[in-house]
PDB file of N, CA and C in Angstrom:
ATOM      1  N   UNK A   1     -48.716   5.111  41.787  1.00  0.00           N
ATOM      2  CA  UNK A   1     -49.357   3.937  41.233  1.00  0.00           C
ATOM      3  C   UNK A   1     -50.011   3.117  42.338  1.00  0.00           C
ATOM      4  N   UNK A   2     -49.682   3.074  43.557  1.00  0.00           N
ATOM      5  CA  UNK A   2     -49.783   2.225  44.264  1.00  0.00           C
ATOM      6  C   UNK A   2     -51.708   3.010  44.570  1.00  0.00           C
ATOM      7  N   UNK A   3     -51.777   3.899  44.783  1.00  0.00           N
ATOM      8  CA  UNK A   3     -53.071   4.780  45.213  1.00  0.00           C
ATOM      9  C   UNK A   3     -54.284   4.268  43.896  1.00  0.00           C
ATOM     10  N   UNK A   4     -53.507   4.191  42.973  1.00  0.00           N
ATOM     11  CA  UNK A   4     -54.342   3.856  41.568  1.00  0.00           C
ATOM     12  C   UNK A   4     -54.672   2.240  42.253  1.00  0.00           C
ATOM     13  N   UNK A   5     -54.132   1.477  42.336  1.00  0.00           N
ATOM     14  CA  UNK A   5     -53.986  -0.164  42.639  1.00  0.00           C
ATOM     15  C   UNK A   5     -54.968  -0.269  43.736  1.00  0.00           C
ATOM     16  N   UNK A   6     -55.247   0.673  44.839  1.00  0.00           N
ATOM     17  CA  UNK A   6     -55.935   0.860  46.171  1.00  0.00           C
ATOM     18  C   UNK A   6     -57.483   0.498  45.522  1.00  0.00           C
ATOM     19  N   UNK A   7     -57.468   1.092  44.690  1.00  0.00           N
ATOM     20  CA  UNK A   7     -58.851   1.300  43.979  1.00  0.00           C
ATOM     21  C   UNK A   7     -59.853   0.129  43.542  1.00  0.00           C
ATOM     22  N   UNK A   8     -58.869  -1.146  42.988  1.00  0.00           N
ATOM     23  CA  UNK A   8     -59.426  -2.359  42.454  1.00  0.00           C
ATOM     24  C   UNK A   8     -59.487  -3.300  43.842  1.00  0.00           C
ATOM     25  N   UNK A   9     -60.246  -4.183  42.953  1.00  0.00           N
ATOM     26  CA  UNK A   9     -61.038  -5.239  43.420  1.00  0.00           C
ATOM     27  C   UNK A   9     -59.937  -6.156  43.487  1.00  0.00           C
ATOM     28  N   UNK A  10     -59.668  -7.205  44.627  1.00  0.00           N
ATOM     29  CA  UNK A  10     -58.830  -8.092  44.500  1.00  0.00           C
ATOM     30  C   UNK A  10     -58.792  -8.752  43.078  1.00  0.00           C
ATOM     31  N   UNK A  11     -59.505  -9.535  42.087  1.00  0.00           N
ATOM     32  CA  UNK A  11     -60.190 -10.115  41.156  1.00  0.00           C
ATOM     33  C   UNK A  11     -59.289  -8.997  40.009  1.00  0.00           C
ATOM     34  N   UNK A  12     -59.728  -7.704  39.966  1.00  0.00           N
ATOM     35  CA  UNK A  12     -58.736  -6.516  39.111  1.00  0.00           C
ATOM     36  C   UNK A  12     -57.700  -6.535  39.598  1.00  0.00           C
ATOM     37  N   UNK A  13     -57.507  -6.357  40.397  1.00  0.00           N
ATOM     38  CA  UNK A  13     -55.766  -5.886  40.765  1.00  0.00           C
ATOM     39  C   UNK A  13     -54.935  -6.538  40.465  1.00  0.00           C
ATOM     40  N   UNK A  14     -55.575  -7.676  40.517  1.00  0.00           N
ATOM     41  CA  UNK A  14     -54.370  -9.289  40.078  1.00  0.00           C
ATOM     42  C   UNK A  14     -54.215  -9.191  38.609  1.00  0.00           C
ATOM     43  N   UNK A  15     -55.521  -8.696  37.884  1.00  0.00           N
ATOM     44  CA  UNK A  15     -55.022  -8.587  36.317  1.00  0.00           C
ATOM     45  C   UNK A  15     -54.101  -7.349  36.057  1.00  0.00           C
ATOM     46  N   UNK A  16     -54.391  -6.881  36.660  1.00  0.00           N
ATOM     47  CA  UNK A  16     -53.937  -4.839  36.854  1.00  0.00           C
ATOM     48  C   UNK A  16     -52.163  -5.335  36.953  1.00  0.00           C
ATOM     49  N   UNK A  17     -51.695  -6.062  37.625  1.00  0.00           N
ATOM     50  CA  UNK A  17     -50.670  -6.966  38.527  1.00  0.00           C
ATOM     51  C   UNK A  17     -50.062  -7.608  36.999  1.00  0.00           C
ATOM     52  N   UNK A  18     -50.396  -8.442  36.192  1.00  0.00           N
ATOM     53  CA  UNK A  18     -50.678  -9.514  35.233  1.00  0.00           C
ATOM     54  C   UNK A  18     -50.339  -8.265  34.046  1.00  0.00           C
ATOM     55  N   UNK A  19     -51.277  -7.394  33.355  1.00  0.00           N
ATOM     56  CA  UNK A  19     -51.007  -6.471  32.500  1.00  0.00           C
ATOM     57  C   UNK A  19     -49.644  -5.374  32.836  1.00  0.00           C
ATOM     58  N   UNK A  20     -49.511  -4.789  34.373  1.00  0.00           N
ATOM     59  CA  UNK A  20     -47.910  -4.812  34.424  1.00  0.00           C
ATOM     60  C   UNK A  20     -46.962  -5.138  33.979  1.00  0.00           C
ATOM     61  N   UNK A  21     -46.992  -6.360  34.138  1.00  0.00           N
ATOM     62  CA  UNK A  21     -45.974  -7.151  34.049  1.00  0.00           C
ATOM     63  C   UNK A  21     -45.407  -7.524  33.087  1.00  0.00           C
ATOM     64  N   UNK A  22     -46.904  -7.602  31.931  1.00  0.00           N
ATOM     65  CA  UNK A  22     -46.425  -7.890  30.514  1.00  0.00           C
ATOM     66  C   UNK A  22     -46.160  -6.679  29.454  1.00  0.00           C
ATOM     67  N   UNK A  23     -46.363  -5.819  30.549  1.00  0.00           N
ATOM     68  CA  UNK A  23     -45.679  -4.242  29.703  1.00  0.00           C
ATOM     69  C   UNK A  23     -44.547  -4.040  29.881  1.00  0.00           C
ATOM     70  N   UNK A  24     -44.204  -4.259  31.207  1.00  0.00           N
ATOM     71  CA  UNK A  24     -42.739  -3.915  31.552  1.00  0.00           C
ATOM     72  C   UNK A  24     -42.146  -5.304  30.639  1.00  0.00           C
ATOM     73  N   UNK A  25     -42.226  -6.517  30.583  1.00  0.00           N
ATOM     74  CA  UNK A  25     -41.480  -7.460  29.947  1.00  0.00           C
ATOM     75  C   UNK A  25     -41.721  -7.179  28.485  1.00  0.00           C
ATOM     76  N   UNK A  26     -42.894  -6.418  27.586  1.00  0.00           N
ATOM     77  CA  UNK A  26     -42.747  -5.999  26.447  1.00  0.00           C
ATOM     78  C   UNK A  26     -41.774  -5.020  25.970  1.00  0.00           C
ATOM     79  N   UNK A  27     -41.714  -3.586  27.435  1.00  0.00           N
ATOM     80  CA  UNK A  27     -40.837  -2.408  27.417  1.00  0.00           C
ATOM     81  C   UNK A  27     -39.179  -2.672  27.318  1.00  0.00           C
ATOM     82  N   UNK A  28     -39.055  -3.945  27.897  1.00  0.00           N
ATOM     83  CA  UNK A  28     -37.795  -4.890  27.936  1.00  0.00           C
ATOM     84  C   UNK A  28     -37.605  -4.992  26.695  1.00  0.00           C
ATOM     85  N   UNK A  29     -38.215  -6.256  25.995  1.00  0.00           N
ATOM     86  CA  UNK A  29     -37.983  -6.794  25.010  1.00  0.00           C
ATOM     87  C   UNK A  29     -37.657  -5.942  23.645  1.00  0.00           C
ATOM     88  N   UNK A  30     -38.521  -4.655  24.051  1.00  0.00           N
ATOM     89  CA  UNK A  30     -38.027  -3.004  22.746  1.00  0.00           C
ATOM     90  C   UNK A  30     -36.907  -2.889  22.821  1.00  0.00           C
ATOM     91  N   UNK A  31     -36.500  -2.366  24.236  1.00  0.00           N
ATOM     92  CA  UNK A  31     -35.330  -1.715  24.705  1.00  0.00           C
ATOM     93  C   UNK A  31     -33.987  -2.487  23.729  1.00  0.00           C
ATOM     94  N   UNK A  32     -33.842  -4.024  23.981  1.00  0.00           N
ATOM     95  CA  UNK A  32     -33.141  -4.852  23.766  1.00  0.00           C
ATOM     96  C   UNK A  32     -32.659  -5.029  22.115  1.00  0.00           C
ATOM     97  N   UNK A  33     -34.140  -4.588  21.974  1.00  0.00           N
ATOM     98  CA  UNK A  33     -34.164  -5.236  20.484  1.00  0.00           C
ATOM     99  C   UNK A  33     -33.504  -3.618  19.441  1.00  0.00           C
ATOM    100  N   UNK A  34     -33.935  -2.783  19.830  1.00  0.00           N
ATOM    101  CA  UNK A  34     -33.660  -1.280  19.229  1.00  0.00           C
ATOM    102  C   UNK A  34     -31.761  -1.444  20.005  1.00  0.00           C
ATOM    103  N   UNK A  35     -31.684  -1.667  21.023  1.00  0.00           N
ATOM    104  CA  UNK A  35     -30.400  -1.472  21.342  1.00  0.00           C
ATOM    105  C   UNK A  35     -29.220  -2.295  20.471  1.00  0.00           C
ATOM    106  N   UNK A  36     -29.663  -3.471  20.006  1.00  0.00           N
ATOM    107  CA  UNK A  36     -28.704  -4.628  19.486  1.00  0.00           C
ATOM    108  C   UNK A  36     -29.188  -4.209  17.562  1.00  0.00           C
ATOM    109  N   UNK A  37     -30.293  -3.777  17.284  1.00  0.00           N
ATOM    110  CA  UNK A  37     -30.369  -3.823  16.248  1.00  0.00           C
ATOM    111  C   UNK A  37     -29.885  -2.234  16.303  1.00  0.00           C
ATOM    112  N   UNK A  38     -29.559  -0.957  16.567  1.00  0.00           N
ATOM    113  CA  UNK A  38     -28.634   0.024  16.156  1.00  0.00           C
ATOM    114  C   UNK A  38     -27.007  -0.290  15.953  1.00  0.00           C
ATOM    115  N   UNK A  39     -26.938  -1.107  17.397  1.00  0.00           N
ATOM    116  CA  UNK A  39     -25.537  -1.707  17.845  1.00  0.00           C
ATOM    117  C   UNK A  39     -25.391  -2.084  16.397  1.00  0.00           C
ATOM    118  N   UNK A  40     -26.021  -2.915  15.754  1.00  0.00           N
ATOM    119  CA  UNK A  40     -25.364  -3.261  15.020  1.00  0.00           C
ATOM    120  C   UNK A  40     -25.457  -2.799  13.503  1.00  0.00           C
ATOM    121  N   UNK A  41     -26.403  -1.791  13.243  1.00  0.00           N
ATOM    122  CA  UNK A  41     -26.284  -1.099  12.175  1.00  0.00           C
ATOM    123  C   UNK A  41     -25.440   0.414  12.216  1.00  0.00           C
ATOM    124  N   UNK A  42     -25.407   0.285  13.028  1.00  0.00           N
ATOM    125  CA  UNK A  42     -24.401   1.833  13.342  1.00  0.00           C
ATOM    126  C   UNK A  42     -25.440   3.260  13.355  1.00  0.00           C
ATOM    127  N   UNK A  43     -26.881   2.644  13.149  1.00  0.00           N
ATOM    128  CA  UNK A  43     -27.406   4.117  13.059  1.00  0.00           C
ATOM    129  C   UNK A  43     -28.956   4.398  13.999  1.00  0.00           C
ATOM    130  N   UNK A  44     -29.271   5.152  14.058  1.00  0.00           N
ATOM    131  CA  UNK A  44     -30.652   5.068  14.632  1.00  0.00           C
ATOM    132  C   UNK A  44     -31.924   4.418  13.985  1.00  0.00           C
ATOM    133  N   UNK A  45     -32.696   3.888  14.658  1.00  0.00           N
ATOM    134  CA  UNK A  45     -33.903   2.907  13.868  1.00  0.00           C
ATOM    135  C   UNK A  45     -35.242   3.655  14.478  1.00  0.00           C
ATOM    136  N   UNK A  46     -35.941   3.836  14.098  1.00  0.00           N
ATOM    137  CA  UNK A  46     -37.027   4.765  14.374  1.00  0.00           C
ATOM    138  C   UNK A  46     -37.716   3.653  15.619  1.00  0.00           C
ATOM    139  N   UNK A  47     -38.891   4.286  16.393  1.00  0.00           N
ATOM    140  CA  UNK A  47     -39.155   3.585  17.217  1.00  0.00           C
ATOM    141  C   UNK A  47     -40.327   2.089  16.707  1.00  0.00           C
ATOM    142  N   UNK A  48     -41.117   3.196  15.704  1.00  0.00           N
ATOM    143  CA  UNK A  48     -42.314   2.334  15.148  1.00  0.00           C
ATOM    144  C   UNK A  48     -41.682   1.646  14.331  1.00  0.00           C
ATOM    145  N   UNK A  49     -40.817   1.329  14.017  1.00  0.00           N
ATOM    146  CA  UNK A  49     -40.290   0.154  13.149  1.00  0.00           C
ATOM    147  C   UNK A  49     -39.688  -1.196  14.142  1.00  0.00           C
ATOM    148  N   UNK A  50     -39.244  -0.643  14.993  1.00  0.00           N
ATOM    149  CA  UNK A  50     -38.434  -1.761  15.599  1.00  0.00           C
ATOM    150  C   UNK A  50     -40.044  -2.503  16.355  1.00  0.00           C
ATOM    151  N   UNK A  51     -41.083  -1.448  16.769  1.00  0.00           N
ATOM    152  CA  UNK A  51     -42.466  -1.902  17.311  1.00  0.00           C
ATOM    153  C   UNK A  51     -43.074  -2.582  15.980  1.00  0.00           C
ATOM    154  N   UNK A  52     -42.930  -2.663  15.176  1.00  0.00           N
ATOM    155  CA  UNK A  52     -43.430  -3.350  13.995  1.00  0.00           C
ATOM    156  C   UNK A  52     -42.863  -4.753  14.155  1.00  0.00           C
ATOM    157  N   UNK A  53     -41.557  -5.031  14.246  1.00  0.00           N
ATOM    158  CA  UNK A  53     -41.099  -5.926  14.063  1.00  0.00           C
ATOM    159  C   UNK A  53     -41.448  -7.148  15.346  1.00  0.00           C
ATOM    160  N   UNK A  54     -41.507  -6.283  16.536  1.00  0.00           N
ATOM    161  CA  UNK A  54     -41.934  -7.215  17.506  1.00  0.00           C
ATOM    162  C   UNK A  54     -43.173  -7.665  17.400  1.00  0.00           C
ATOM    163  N   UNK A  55     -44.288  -6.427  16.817  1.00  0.00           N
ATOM    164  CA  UNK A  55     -45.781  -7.070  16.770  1.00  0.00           C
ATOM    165  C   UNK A  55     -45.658  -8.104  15.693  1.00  0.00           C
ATOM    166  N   UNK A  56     -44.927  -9.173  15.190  1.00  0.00           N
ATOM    167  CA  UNK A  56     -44.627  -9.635  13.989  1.00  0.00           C
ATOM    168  C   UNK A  56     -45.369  -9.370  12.899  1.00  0.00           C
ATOM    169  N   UNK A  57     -45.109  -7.930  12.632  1.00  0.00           N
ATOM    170  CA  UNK A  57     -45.736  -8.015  10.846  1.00  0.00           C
ATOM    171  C   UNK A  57     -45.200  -8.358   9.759  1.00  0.00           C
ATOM    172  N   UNK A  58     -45.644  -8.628   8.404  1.00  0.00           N
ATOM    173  CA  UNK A  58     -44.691  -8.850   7.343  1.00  0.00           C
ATOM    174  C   UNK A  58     -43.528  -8.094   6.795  1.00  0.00           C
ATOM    175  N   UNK A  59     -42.983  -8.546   6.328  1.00  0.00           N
ATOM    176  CA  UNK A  59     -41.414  -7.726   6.011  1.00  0.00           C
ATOM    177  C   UNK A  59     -42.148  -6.259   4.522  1.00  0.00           C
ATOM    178  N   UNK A  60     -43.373  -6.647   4.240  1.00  0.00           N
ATOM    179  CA  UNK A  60     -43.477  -6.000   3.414  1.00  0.00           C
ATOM    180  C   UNK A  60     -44.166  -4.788   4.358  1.00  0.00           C
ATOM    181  N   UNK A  61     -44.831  -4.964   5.425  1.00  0.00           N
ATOM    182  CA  UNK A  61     -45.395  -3.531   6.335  1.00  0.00           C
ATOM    183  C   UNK A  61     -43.661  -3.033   6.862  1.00  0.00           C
ATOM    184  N   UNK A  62     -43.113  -4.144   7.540  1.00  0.00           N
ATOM    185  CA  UNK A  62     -41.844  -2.759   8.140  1.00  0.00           C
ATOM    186  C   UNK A  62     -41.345  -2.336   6.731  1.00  0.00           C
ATOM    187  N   UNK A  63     -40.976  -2.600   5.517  1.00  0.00           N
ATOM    188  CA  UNK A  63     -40.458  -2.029   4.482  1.00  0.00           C
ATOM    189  C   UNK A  63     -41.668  -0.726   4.076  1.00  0.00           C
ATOM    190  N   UNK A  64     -42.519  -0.581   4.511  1.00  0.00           N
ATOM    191  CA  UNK A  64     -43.671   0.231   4.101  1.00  0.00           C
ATOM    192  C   UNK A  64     -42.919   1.512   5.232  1.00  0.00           C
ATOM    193  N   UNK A  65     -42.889   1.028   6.718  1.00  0.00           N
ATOM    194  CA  UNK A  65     -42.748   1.678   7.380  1.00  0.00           C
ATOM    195  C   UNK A  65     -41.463   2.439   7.049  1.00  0.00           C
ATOM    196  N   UNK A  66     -40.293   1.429   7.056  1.00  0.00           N
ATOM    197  CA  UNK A  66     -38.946   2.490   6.933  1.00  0.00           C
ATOM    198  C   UNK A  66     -38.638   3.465   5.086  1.00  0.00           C
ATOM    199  N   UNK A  67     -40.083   2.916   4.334  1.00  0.00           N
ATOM    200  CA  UNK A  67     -39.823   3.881   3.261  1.00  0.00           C
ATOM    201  C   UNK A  67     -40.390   5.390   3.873  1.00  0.00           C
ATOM    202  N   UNK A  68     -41.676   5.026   5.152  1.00  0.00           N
ATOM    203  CA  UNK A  68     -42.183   6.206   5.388  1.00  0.00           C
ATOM    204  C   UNK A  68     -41.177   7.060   6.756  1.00  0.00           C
ATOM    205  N   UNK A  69     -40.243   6.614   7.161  1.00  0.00           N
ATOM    206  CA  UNK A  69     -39.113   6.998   8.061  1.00  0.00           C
ATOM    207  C   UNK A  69     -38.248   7.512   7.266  1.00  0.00           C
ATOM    208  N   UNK A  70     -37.844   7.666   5.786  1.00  0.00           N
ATOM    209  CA  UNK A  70     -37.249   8.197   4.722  1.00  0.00           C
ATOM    210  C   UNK A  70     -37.949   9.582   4.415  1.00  0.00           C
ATOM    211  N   UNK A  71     -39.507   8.786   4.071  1.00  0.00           N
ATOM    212  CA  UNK A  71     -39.879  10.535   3.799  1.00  0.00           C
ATOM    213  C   UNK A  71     -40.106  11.712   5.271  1.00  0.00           C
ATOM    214  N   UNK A  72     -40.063  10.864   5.942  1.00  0.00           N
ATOM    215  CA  UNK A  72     -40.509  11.629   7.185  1.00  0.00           C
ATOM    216  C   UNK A  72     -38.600  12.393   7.849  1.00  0.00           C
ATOM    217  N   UNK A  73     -37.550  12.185   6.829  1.00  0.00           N
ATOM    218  CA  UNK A  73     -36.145  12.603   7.603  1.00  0.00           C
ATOM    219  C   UNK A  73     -36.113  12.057   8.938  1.00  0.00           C
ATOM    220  N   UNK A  74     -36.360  10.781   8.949  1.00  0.00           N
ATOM    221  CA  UNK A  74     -35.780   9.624   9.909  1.00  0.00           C
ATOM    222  C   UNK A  74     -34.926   8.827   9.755  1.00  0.00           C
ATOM    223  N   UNK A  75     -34.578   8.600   8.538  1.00  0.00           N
ATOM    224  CA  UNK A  75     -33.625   7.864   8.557  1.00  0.00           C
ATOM    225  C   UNK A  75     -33.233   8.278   7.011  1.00  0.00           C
ATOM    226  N   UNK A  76     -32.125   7.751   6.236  1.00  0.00           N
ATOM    227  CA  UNK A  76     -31.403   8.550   5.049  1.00  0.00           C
ATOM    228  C   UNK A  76     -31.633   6.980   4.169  1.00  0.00           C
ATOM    229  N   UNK A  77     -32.267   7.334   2.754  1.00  0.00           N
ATOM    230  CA  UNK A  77     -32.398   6.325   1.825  1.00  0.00           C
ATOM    231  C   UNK A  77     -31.008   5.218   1.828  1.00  0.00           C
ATOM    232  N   UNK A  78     -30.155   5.566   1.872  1.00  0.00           N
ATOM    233  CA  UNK A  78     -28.965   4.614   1.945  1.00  0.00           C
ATOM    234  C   UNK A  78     -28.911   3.552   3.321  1.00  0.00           C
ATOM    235  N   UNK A  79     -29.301   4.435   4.295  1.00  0.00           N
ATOM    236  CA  UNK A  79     -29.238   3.436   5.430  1.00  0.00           C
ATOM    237  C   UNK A  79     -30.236   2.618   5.487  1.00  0.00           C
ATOM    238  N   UNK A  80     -31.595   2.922   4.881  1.00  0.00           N
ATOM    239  CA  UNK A  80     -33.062   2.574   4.264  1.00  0.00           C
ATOM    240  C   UNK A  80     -32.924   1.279   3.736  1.00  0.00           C
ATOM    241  N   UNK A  81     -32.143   1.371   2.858  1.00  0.00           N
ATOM    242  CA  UNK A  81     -31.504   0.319   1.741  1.00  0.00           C
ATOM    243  C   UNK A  81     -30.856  -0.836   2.565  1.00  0.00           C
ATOM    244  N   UNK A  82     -29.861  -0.545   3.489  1.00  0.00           N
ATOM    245  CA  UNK A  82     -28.923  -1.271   4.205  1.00  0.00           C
ATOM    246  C   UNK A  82     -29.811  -1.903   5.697  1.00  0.00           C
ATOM    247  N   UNK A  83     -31.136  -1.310   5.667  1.00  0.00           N
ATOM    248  CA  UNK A  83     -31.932  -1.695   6.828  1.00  0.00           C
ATOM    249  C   UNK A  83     -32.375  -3.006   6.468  1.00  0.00           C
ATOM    250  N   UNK A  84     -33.409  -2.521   5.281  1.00  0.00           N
ATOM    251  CA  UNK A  84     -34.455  -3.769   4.565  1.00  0.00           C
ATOM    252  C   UNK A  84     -33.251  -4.777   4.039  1.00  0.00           C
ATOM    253  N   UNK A  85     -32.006  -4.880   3.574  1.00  0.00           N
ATOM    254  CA  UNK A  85     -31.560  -6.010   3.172  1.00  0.00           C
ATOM    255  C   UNK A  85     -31.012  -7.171   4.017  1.00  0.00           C
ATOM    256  N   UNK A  86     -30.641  -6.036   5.094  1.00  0.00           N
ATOM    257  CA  UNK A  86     -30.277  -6.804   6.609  1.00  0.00           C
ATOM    258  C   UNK A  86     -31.378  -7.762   7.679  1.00  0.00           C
ATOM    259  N   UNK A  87     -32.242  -6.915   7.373  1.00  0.00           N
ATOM    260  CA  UNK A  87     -33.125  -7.064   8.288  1.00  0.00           C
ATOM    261  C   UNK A  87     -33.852  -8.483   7.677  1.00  0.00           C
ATOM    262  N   UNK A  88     -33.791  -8.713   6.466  1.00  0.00           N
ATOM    263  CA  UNK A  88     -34.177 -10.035   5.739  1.00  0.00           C
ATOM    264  C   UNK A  88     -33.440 -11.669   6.159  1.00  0.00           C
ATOM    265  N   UNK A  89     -32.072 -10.894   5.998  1.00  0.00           N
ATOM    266  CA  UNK A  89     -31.323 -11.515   6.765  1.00  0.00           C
ATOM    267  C   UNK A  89     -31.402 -12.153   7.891  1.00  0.00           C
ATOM    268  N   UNK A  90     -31.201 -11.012   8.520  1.00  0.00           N
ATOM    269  CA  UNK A  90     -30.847 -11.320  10.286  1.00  0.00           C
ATOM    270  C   UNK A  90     -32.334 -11.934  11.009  1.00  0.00           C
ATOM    271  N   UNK A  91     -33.369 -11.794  10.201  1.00  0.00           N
ATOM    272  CA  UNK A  91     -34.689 -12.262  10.314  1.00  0.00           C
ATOM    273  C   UNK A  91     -35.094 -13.834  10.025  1.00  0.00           C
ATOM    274  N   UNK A  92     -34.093 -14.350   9.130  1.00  0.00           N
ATOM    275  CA  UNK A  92     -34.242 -15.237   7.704  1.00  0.00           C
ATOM    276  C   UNK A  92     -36.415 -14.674   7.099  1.00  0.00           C
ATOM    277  N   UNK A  93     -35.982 -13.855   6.169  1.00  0.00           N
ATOM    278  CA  UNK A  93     -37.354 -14.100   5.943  1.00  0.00           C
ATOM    279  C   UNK A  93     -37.124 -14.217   4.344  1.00  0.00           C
ATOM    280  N   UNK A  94     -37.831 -14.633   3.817  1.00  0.00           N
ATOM    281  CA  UNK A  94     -37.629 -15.471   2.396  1.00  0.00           C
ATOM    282  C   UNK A  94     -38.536 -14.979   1.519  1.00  0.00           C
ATOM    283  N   UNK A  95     -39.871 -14.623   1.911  1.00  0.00           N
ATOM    284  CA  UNK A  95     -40.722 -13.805   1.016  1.00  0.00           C
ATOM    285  C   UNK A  95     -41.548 -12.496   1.693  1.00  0.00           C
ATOM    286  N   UNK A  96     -41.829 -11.630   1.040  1.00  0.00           N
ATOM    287  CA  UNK A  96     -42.215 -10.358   1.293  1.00  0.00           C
ATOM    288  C   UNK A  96     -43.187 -10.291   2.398  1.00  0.00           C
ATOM    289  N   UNK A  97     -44.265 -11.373   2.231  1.00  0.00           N
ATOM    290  CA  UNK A  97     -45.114 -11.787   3.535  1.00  0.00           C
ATOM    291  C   UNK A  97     -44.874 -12.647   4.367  1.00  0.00           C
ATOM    292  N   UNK A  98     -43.653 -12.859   4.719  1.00  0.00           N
ATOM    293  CA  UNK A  98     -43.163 -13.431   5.814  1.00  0.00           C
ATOM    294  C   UNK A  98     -43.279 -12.348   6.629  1.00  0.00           C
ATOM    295  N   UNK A  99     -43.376 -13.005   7.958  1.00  0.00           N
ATOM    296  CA  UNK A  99     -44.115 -12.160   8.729  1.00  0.00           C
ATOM    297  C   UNK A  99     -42.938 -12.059  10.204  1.00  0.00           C
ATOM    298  N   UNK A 100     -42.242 -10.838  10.584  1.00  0.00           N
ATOM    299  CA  UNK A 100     -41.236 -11.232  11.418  1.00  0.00           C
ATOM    300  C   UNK A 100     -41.140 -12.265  13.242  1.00  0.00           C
ATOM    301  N   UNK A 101     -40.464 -12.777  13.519  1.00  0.00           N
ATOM    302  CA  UNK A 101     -40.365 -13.556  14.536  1.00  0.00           C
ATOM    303  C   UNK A 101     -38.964 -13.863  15.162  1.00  0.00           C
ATOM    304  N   UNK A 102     -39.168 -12.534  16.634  1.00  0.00           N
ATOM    305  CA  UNK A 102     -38.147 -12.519  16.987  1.00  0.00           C
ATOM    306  C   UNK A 102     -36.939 -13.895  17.234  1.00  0.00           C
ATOM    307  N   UNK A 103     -37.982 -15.376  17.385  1.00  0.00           N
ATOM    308  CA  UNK A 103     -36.798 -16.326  17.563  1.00  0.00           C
ATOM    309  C   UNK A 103     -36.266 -16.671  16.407  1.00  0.00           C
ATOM    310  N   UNK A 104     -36.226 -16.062  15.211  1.00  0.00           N
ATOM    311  CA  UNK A 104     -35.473 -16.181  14.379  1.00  0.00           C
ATOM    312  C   UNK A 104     -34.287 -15.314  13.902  1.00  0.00           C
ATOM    313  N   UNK A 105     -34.487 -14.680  14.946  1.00  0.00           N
ATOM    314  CA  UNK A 105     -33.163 -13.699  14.962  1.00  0.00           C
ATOM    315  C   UNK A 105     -31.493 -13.946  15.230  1.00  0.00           C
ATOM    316  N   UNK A 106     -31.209 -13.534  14.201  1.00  0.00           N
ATOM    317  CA  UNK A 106     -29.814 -14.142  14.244  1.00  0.00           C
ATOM    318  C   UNK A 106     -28.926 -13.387  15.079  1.00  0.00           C
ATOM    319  N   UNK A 107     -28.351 -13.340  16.529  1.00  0.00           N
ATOM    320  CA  UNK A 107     -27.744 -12.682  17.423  1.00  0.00           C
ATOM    321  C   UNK A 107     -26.821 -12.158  17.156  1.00  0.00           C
ATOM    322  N   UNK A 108     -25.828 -11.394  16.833  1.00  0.00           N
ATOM    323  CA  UNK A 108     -24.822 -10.907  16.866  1.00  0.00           C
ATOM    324  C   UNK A 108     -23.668  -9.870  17.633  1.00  0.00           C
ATOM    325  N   UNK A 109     -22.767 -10.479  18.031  1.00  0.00           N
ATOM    326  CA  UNK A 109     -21.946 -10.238  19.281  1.00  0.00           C
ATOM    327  C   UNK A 109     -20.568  -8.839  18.945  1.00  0.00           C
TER     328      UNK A 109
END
């Protein structure tokens, strides 16, 4: 990476520097969020769902998504079920187009 970085312009590199940074602190914020939200469902969560939830979309796209993690044998209709009711929850989201936001996440230890 560093040979790639050689390449830019002081003016780039600093954004090059800047877009880093906010990947690795995005790559964080997945990690965390897939780790505490299996932790606490007991099961695996597909990747594009838990990336749904951070890009805050509505509860009605990740419910789109984990019906299509069902048909795709990603995850099992029962745990499907136990995802979307939780996830309303632990979200507080109140109507279908509520749209998710991680500081409303209810932590659990």
């Amino acid at each position: 990476m560093e040979k790639f970085e050689e390449s830019y312009t002081i003016r780039n590199k600093s954004k090059f520097i800047e877009e880093t940074k906010r990947i690795k602190t995005q790559k964080k914020e997945f990690e965390e969020l897939k780790e505490n939200l299996e932790e606490y469902f007991n099961f695996e969560i597909t990747d594009y769902i838990v990336s749904d939830i951070l890009d805050c979309e509505t509860y009605n796209h990740v419910c789109l998504m984990i019906n299509l993690a069902v048909i795709n044998n990603r995850i099992s209709l029962k745990n499907s079920i136990t995802l979307k009711n939780e996830l309303k929850r632990l979200f507080k989201i109140n109507d279908i187009f509520d749209t998710f936001d991680t500081n409303n996440y209810i932590m659990h230890q």
